[in-house]
PDB file of N, CA and C in Angstrom:
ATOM      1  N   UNK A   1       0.844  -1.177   0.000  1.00  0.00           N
ATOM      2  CA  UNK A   1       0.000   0.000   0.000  1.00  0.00           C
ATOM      3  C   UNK A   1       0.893   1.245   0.000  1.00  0.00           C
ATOM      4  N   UNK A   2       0.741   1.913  -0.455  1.00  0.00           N
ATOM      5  CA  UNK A   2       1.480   3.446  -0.665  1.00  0.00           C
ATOM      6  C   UNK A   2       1.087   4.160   0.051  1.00  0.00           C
ATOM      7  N   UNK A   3       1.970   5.165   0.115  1.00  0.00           N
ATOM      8  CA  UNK A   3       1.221   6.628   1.174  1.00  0.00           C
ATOM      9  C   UNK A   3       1.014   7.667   0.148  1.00  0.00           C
ATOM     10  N   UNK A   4      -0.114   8.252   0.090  1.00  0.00           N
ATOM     11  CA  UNK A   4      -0.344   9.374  -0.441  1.00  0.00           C
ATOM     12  C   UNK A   4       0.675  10.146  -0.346  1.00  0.00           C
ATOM     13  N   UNK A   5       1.215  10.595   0.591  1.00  0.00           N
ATOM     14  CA  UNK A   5       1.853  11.615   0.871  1.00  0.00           C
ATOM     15  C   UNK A   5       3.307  11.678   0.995  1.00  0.00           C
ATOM     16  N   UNK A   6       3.740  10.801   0.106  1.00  0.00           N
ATOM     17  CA  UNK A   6       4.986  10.513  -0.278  1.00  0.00           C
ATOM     18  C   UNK A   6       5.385  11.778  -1.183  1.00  0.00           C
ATOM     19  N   UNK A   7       4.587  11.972  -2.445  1.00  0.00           N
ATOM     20  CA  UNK A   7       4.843  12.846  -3.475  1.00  0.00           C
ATOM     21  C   UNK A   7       4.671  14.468  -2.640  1.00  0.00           C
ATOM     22  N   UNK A   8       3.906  14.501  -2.480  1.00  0.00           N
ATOM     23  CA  UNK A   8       4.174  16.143  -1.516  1.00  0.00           C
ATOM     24  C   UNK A   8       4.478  15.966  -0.456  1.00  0.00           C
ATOM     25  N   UNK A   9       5.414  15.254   0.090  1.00  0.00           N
ATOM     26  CA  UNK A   9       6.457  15.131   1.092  1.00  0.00           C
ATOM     27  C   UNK A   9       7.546  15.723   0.190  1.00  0.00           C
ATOM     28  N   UNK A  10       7.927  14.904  -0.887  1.00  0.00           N
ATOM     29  CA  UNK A  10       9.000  14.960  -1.363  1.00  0.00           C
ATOM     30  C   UNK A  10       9.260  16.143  -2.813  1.00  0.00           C
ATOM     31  N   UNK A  11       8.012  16.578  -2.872  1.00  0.00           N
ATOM     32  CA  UNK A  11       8.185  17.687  -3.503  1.00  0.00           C
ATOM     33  C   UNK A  11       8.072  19.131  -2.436  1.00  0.00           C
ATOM     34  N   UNK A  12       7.834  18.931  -1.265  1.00  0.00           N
ATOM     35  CA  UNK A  12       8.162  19.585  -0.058  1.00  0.00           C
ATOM     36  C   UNK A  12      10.135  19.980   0.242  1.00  0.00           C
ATOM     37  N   UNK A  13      10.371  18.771   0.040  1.00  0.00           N
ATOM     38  CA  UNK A  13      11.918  18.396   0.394  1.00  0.00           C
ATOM     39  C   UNK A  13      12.088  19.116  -0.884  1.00  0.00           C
ATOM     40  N   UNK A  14      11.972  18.835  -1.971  1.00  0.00           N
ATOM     41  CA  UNK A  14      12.518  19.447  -3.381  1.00  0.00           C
ATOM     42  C   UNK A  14      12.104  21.003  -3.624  1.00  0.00           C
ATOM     43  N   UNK A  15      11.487  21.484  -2.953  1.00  0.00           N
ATOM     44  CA  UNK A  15      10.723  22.924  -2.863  1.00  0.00           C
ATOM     45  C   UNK A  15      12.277  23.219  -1.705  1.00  0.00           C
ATOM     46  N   UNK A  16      12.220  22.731  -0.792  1.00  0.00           N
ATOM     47  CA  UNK A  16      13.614  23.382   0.460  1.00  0.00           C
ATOM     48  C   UNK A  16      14.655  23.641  -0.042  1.00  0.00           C
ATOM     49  N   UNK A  17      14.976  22.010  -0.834  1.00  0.00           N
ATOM     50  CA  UNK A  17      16.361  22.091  -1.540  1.00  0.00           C
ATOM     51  C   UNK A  17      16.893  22.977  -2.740  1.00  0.00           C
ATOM     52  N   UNK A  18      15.672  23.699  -3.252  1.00  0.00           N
ATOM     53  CA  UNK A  18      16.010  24.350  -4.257  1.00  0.00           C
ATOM     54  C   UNK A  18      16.184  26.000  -3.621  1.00  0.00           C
ATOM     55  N   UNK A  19      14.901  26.107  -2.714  1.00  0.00           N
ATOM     56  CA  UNK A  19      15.460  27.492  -1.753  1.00  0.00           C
ATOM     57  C   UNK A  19      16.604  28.152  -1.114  1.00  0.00           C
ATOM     58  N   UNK A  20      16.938  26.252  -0.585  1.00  0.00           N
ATOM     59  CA  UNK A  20      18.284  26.546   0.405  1.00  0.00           C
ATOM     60  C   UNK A  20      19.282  26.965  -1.002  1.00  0.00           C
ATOM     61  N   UNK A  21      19.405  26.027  -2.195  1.00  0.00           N
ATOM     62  CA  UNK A  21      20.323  26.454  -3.251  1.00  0.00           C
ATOM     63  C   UNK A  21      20.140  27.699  -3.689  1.00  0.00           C
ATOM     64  N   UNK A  22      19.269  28.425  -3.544  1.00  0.00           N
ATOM     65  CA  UNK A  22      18.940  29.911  -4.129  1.00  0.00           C
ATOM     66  C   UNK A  22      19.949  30.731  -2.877  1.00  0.00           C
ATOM     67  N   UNK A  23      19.280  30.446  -1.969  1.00  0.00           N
ATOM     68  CA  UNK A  23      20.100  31.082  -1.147  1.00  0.00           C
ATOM     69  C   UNK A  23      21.486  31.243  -1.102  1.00  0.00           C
ATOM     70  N   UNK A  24      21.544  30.233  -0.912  1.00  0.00           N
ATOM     71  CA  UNK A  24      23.210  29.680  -1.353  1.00  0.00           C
ATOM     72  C   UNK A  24      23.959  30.614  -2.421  1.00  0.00           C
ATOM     73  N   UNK A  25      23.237  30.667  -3.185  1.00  0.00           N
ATOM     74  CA  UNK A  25      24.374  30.899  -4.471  1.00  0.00           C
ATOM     75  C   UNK A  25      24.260  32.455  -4.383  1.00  0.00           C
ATOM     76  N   UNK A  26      23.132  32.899  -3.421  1.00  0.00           N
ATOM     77  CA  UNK A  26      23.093  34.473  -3.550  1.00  0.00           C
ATOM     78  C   UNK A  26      24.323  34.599  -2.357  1.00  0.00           C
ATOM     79  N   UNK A  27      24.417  34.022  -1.421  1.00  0.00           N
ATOM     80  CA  UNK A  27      25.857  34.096  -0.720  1.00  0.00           C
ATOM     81  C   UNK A  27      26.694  33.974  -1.518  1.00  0.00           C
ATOM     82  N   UNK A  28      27.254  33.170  -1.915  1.00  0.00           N
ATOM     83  CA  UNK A  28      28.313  32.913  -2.791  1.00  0.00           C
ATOM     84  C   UNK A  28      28.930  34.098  -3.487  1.00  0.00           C
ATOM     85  N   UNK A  29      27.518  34.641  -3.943  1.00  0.00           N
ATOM     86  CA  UNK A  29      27.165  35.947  -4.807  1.00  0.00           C
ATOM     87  C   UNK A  29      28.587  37.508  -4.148  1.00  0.00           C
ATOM     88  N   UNK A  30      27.317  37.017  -2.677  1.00  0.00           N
ATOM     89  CA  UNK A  30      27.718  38.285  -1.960  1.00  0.00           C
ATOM     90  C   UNK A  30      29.529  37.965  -1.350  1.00  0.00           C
ATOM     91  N   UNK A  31      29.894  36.645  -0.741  1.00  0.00           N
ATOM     92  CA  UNK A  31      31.457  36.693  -0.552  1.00  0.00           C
ATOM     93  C   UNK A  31      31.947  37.159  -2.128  1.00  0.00           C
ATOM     94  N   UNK A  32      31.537  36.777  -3.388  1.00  0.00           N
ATOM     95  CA  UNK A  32      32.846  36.915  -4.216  1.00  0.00           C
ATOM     96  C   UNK A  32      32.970  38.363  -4.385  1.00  0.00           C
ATOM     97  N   UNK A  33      31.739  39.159  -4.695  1.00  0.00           N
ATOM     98  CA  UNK A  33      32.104  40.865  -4.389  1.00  0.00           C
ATOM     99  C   UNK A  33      32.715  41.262  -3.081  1.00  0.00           C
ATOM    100  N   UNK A  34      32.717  40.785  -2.074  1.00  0.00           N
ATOM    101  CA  UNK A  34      33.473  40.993  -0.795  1.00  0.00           C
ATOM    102  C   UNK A  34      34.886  40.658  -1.109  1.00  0.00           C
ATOM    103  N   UNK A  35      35.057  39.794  -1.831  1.00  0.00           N
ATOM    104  CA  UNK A  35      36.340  38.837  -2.294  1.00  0.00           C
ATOM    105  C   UNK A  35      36.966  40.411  -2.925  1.00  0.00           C
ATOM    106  N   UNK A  36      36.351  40.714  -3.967  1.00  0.00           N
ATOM    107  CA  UNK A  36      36.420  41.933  -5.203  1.00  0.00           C
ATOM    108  C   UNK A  36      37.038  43.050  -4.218  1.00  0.00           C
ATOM    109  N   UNK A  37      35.976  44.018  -3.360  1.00  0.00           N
ATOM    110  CA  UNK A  37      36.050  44.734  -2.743  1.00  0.00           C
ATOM    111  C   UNK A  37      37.509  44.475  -1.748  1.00  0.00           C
ATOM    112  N   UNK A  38      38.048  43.308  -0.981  1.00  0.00           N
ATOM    113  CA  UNK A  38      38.829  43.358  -0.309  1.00  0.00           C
ATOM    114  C   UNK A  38      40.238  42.740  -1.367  1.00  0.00           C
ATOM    115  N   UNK A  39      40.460  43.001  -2.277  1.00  0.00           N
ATOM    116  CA  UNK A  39      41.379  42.958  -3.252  1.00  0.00           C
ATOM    117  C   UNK A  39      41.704  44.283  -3.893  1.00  0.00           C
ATOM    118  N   UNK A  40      40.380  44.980  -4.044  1.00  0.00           N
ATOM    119  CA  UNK A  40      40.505  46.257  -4.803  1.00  0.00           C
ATOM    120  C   UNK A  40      41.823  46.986  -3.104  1.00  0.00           C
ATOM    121  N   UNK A  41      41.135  46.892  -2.226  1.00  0.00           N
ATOM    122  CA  UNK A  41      41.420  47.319  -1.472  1.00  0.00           C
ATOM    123  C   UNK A  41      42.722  47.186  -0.843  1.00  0.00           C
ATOM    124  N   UNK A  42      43.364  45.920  -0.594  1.00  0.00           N
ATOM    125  CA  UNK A  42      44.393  45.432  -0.405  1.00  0.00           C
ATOM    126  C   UNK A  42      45.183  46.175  -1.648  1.00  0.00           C
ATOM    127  N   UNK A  43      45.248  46.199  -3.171  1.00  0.00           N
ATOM    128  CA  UNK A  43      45.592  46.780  -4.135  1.00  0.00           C
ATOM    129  C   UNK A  43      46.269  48.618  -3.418  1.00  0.00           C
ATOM    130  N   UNK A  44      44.954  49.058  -3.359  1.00  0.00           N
ATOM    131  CA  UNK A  44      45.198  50.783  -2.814  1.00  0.00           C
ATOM    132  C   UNK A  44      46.146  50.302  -1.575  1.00  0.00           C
ATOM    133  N   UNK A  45      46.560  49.966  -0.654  1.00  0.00           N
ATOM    134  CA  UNK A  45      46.719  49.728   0.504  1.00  0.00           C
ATOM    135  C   UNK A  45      48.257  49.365   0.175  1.00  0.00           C
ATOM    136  N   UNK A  46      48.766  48.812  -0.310  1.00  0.00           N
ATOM    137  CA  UNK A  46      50.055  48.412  -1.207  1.00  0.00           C
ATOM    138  C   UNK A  46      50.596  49.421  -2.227  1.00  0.00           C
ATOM    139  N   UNK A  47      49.911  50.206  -2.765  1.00  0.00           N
ATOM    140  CA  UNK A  47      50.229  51.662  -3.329  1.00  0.00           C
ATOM    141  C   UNK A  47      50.449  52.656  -2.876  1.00  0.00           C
ATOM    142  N   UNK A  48      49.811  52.963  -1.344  1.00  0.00           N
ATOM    143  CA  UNK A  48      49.773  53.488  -0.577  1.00  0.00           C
ATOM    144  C   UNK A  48      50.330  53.271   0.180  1.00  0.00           C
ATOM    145  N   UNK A  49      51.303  51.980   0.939  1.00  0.00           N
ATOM    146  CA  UNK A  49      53.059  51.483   1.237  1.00  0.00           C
ATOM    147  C   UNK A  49      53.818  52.263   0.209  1.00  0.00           C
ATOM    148  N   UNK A  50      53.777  51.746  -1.499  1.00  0.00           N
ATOM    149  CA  UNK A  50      54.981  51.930  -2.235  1.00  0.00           C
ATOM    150  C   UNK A  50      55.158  53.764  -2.471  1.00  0.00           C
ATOM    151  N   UNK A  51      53.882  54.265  -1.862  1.00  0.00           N
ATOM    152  CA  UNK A  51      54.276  55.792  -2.336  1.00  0.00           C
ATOM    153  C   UNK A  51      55.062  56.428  -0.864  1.00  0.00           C
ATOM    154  N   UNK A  52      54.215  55.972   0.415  1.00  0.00           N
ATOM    155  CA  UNK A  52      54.726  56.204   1.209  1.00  0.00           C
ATOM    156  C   UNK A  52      56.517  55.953   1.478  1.00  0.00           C
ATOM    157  N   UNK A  53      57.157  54.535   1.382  1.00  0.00           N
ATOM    158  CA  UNK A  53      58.559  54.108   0.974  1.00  0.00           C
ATOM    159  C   UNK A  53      59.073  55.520   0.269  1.00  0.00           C
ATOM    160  N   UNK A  54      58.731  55.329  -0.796  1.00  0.00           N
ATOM    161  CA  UNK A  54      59.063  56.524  -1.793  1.00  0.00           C
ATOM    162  C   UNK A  54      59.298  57.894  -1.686  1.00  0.00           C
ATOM    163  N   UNK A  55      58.318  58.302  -0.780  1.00  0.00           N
ATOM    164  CA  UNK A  55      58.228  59.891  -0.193  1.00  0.00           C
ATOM    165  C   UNK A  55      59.066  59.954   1.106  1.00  0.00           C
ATOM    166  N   UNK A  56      59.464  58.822   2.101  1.00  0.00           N
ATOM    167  CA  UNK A  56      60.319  58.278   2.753  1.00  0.00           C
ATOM    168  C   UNK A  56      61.702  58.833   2.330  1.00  0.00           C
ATOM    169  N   UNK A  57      61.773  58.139   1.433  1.00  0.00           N
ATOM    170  CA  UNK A  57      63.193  57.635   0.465  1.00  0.00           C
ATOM    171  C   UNK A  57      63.695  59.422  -0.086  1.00  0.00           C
ATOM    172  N   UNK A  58      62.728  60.044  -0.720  1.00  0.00           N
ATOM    173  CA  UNK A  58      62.988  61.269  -0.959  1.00  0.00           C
ATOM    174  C   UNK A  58      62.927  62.436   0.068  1.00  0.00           C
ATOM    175  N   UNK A  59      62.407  62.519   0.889  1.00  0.00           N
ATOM    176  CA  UNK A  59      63.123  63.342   2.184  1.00  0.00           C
ATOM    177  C   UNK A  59      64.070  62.890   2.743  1.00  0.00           C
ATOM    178  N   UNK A  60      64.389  61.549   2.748  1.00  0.00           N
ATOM    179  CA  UNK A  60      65.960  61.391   3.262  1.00  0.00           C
ATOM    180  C   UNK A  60      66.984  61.883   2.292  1.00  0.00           C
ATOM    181  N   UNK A  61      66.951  61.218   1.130  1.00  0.00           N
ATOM    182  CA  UNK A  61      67.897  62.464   0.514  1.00  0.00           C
ATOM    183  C   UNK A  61      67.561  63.672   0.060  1.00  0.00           C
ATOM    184  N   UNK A  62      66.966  63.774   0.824  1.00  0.00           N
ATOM    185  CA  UNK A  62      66.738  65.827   0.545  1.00  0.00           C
ATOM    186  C   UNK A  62      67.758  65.663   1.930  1.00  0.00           C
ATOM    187  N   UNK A  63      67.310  65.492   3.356  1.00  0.00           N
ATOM    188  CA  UNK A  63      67.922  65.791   4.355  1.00  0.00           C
ATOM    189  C   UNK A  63      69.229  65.672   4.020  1.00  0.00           C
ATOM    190  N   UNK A  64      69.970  64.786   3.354  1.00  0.00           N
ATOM    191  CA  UNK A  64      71.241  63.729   3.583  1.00  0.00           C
ATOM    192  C   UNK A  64      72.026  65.382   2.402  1.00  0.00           C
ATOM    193  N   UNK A  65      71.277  66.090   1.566  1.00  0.00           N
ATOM    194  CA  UNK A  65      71.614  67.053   0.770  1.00  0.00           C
ATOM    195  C   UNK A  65      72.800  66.753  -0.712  1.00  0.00           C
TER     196      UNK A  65
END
């Protein structure tokens, strides 16, 4: 004997699993622009070392004359 309620059980479960995957991938979504954003950033942040070094480097030999 079967259960009725096998098929909308399990199209219940298949209704979750596809939500939770929506969800999912909109995270995914949101770390890889976070990913983006903290690269762009790290980028400026390393330019902003090599100018600093640099402006360093050139007041010492200004001082040094």
């Amino acid at each position: 004997m079967s259960d009725p309620n096998i098929p909308t059980s399990l199209n219940r479960i298949a209704d979750a699993l596809f939500a939770q995957s929506k969800a999912m991938s909109r995270q995914v979504k949101v770390a890889e622009r976070q990913l983006d954003i903290a690269t762009v950033m790290l980028e400026l942040q390393q330019q902003n070392l090599a100018t600093s070094r640099a402006l360093e480097e050139s007041l010492t030999a200004q001082r040094r004359g």
